[in-house]
N, C-alpha and C. Protein backbone atom coordinates (compact mmCIF):
# COMPACT_ATOMS: atom_id res chain seq x y z
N UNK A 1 21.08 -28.39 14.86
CA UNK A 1 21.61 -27.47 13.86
C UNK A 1 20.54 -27.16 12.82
N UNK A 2 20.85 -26.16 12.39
CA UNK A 2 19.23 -25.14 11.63
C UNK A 2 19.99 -25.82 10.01
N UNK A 3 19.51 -26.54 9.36
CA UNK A 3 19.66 -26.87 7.73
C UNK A 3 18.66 -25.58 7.23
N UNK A 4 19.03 -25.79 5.64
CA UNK A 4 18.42 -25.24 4.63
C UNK A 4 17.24 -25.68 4.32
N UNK A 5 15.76 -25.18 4.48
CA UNK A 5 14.81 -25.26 4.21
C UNK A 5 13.57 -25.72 5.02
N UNK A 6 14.71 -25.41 6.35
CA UNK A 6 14.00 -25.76 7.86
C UNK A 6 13.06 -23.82 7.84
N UNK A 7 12.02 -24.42 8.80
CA UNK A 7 11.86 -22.79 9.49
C UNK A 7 12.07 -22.24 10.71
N UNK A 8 12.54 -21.38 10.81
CA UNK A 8 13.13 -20.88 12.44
C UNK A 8 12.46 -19.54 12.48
N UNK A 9 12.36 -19.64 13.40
CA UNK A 9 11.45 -18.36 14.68
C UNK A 9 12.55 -17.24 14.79
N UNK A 10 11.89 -16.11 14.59
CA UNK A 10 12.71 -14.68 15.02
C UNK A 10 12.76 -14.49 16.84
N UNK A 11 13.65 -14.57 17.22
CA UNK A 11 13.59 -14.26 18.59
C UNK A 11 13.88 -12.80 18.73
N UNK A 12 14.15 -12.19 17.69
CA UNK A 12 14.09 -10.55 18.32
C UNK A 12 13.51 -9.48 16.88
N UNK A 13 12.80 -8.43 16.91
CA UNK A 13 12.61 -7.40 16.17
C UNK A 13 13.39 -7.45 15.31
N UNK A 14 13.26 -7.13 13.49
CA UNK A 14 13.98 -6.96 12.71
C UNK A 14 12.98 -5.51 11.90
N UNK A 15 13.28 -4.04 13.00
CA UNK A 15 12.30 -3.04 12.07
C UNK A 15 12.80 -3.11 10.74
N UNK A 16 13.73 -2.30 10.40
CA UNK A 16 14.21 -2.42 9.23
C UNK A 16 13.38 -2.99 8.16
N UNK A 17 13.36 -4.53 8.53
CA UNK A 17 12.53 -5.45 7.50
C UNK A 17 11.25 -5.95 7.85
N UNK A 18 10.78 -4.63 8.96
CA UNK A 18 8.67 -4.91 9.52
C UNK A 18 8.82 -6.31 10.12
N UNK A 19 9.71 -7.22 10.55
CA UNK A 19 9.30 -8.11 11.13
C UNK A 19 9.61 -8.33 12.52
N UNK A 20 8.89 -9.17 13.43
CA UNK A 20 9.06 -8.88 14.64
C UNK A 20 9.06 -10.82 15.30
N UNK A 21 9.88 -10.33 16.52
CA UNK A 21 9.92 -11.87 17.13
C UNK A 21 8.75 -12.69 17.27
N UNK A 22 8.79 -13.36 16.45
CA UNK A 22 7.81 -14.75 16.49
C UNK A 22 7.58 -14.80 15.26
N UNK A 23 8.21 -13.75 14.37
CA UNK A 23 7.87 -14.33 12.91
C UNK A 23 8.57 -15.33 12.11
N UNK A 24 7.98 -16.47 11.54
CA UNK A 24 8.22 -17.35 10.94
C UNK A 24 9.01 -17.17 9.66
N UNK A 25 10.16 -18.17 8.81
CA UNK A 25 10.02 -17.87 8.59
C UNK A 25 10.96 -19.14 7.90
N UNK A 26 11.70 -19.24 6.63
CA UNK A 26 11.73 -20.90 5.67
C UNK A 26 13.56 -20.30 5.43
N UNK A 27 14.68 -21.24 5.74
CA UNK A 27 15.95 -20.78 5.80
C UNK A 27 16.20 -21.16 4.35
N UNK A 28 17.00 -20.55 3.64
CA UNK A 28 17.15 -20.50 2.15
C UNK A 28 18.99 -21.05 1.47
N UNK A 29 19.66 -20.11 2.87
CA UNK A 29 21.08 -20.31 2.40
C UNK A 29 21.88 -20.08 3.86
N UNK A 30 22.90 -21.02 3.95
CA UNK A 30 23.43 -21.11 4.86
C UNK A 30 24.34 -20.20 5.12
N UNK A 31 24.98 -19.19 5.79
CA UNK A 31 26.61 -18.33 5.79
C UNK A 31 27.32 -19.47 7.19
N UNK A 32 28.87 -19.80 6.01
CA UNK A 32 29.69 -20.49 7.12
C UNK A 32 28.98 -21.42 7.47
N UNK A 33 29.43 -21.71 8.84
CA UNK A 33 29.17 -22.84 9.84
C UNK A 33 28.04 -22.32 10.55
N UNK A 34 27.28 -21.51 9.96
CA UNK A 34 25.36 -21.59 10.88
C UNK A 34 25.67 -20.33 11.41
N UNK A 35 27.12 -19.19 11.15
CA UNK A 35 26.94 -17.85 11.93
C UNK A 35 25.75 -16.77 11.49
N UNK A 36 25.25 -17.42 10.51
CA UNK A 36 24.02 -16.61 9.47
C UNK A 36 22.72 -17.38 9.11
N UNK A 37 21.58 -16.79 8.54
CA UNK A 37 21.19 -17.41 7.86
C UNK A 37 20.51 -16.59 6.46
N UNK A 38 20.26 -16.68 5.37
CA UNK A 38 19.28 -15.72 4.75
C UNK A 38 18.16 -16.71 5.14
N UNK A 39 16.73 -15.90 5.36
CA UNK A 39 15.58 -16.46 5.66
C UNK A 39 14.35 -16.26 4.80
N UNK A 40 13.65 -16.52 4.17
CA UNK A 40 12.75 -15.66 3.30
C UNK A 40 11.20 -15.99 4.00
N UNK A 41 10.43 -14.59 4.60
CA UNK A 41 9.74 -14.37 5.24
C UNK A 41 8.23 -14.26 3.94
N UNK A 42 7.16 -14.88 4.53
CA UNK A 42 5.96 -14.72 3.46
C UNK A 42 4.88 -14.77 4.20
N UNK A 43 3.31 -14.31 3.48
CA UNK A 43 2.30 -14.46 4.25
C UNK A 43 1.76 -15.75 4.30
N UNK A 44 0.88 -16.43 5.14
CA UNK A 44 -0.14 -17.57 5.13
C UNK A 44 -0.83 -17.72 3.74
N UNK A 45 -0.26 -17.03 2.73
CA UNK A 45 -1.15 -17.22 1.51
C UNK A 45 -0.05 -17.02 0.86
N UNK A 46 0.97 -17.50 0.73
CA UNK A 46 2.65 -17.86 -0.08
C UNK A 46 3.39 -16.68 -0.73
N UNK A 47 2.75 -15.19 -0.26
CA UNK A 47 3.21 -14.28 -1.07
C UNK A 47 4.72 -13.94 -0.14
N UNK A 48 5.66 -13.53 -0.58
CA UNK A 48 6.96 -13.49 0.20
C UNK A 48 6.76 -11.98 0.24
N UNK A 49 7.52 -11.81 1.93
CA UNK A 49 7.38 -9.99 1.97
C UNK A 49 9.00 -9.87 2.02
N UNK A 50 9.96 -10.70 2.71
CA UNK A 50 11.07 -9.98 2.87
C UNK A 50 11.96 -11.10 2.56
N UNK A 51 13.16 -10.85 1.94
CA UNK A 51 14.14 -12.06 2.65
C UNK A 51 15.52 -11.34 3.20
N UNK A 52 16.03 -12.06 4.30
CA UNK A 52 16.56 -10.93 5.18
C UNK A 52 17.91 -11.90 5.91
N UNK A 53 18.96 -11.68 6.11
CA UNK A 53 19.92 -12.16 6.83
C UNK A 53 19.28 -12.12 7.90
N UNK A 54 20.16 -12.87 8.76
CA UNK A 54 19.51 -13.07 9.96
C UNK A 54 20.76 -13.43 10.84
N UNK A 55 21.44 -13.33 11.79
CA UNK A 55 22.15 -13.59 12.85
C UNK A 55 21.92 -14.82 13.51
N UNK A 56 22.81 -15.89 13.61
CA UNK A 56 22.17 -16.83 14.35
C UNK A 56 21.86 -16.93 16.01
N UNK A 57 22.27 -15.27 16.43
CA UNK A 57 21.67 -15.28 17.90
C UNK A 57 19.78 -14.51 17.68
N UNK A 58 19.60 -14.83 16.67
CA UNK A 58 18.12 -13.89 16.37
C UNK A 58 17.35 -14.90 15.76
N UNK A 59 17.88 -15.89 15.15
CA UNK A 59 16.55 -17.15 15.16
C UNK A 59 16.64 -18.32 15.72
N UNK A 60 15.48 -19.02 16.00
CA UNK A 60 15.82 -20.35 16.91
C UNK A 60 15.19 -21.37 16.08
N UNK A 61 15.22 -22.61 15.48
CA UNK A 61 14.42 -23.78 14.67
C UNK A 61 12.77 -23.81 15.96
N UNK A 62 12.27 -24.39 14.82
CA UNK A 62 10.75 -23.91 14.73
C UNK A 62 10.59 -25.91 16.36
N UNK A 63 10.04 -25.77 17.19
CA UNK A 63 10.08 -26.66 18.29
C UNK A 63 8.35 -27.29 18.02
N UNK A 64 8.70 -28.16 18.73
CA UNK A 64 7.08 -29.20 18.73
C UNK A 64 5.63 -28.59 19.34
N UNK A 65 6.31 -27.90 20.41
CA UNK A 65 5.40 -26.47 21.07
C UNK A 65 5.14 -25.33 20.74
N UNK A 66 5.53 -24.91 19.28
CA UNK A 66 4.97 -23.90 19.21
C UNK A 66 4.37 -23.45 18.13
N UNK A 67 3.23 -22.89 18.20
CA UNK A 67 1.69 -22.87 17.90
C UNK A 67 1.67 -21.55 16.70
N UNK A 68 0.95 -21.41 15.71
CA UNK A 68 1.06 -20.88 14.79
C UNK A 68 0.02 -19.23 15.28
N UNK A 69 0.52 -18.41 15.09
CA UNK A 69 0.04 -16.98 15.22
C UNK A 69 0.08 -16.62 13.50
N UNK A 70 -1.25 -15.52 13.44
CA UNK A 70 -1.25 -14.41 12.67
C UNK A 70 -0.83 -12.80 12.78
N UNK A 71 -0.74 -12.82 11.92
CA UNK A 71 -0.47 -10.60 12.61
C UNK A 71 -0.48 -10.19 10.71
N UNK A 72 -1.57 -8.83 10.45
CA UNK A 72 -1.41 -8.34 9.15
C UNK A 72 -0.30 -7.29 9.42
N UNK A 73 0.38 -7.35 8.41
CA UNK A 73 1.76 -6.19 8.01
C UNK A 73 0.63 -5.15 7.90
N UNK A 74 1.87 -4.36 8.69
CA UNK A 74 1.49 -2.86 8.58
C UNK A 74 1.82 -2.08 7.11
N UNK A 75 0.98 -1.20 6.79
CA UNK A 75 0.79 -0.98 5.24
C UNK A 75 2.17 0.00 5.55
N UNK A 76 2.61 -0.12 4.57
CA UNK A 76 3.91 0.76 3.84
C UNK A 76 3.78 2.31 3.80
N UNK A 77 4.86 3.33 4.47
CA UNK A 77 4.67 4.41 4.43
C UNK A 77 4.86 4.88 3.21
């Protein structure tokens, strides 16, 4: 079960909020029994870009296997 202040993995695209599956990201507040999460998304250098509900079929807790990626945000239209 995903607690508050765990990080969980996007398993699918969130355009809306520029982020995309595999982005990381630190769970903030729980909705209900785990049907939600708010997540607050930031760069490798602590600046926060989004914080975003999240569906709990769209993130998964962060596993022993998996390995840290970069990607720069695309600049703002």
């Amino acid at each position: 079960m995903i607690k508050e202040h765990e990080r969980v993995v996007l398993k699918s695209d969130l355009p809306k909020e520029g982020l995309r599956a595999g982005d990381v990201g630190t769970v903030i507040h729980i909705h209900g029994q785990g049907e939600a999460f708010v997540v607050e998304f930031f760069t490798l250098a602590g600046k926060t870009v989004t914080i975003a509900t999240v569906d709990s079929s769209q993130a998964r807790p962060v596993s022993a296997r998996d390995l840290t990626h970069a990607r720069q945000l695309e600049a703002a239209a």
